[in-house]
Structures are given as C-alpha cells and as structure tokens.
Protein backbone atom coordinates (compact mmCIF):
# COMPACT_ATOMS: atom_id res chain seq x y z
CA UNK A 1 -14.37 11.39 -14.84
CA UNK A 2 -16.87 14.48 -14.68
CA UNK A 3 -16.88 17.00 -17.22
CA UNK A 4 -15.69 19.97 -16.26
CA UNK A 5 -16.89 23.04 -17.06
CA UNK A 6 -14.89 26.80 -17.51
CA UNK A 7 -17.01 29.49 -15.88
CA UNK A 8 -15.53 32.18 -17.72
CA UNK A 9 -13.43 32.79 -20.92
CA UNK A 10 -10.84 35.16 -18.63
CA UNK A 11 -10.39 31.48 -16.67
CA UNK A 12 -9.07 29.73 -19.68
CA UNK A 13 -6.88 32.38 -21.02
CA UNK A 14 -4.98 33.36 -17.60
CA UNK A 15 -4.81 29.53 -17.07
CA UNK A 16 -3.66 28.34 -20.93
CA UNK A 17 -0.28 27.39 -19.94
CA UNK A 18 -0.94 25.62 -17.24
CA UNK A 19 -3.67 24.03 -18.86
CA UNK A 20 -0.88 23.04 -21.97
CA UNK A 21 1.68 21.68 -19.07
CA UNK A 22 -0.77 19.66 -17.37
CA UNK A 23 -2.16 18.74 -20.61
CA UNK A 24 1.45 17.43 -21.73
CA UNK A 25 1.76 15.44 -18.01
CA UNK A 26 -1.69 13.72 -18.45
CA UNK A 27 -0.58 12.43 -22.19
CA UNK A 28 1.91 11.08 -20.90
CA UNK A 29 0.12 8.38 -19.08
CA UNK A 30 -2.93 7.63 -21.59
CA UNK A 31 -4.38 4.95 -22.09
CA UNK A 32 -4.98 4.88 -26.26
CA UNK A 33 -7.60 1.80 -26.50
CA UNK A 34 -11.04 3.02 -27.21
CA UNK A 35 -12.28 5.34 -29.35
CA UNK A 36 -13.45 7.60 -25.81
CA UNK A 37 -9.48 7.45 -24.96
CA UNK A 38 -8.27 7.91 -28.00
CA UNK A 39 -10.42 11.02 -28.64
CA UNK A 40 -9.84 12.36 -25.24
CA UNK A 41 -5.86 12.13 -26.10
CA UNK A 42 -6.59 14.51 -29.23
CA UNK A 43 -8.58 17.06 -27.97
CA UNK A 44 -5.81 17.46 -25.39
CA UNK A 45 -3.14 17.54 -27.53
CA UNK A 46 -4.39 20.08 -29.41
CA UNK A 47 -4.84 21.80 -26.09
CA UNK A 48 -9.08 22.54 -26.75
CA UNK A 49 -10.90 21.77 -23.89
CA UNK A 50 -14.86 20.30 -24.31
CA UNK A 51 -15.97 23.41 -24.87
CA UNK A 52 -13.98 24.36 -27.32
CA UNK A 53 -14.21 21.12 -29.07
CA UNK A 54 -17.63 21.10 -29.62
CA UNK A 55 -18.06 24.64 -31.09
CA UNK A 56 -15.78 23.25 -33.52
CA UNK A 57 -17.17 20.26 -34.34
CA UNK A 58 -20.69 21.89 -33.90
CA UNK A 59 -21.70 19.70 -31.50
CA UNK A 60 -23.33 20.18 -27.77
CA UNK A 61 -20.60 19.89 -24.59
CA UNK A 62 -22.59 16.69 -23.80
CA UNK A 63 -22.08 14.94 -26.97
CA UNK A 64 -18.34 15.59 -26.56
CA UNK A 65 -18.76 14.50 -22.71
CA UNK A 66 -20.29 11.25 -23.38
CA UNK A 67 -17.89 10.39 -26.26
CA UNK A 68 -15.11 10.72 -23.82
CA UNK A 69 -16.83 8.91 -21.18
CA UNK A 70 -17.50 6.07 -23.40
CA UNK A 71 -20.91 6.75 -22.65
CA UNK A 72 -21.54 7.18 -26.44
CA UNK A 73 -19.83 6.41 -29.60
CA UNK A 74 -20.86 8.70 -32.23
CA UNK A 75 -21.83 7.50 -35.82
CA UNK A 76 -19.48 6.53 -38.80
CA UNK A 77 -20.21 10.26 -39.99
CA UNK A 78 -19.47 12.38 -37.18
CA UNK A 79 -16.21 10.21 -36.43
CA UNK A 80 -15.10 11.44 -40.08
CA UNK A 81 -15.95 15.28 -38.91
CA UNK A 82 -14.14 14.34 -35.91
CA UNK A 83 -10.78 13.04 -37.53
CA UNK A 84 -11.01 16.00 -39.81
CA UNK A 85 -11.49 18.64 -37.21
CA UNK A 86 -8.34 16.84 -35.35
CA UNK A 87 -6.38 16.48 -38.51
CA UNK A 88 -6.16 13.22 -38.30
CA UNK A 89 -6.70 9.84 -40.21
CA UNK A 90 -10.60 8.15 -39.63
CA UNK A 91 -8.95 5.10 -39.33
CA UNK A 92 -7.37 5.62 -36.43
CA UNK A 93 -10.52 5.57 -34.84
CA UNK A 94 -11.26 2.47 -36.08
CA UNK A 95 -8.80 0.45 -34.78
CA UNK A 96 -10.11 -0.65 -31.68
C-alpha cells in the first residue's frame, strides 16, 4: 500500500472522525503477523496517522512508511521507543 500523505492540517481535523470510523472498520480485518502489521494496527488504533507518528517517535514519514511496508524493520532500540510511544509491551513485537 502507498503512503499517503495529508496536504493540510485543516484536512485531518475536518476529517478526524471519519478517519477514527474507518480506522475502527480496517482493524477489524488485520492481519497481526509481522512486526509491519502489527505496527500498522497500533498507530491506527491510536488514531495517528504517519505523520503524526513519526513526529512522535522523531523519526522521518519514510522510516514509518517502510516499517509498515515491511520494507524495513527498525533496530532492537527504536522498536523499544516504538512500544513506548504506543504504550505497549516490546515483546509484542517480538513475537513473530
């Protein structure tokens, strides 16, 4: 899947509850077996999109593009930033 990209802030913010119901309809339906799907599931959840997730992570929107395309897996490091940014355990990246 491509990455998409939000022109504009006012896009994301008229569009947030859309975004959070299609967000809860595409959960629905993951797949949860790599750490790209599993990470993908997250970020959703928590209703961030790429963007969003990088700044938090203080990352680049690639990085967080090829994670999710299984394109890259990040080091043992960043995967700890990563749980701890999503409040969740590192070893449930690990499980794979």
């Amino acid at each position: 899947s491509m990455c998409s990209v939000y022109k504009s802030a006012t896009f994301a913010i008229i569009f947030s509850p859309i975004r959070l119901n299609l967000n809860s309809i595409i959960l629905q339906d993951m797949k949860l077996n790599t750490f790209a799907q599993k990470l993908r599931y997250l970020r959703l959840e928590r209703n961030l999109n790429q963007h969003e997730f990088a700044n938090l992570l203080n990352r680049s929107f690639t990085s967080v593009c090829y994670w999710e395309q299984g394109n890259l897996i990040p080091k043992t490091e960043t995967i700890k930033e990563i749980a701890e940014v999503l409040n969740v355990d590192y070893t449930y990246f690990k499980d794979q």
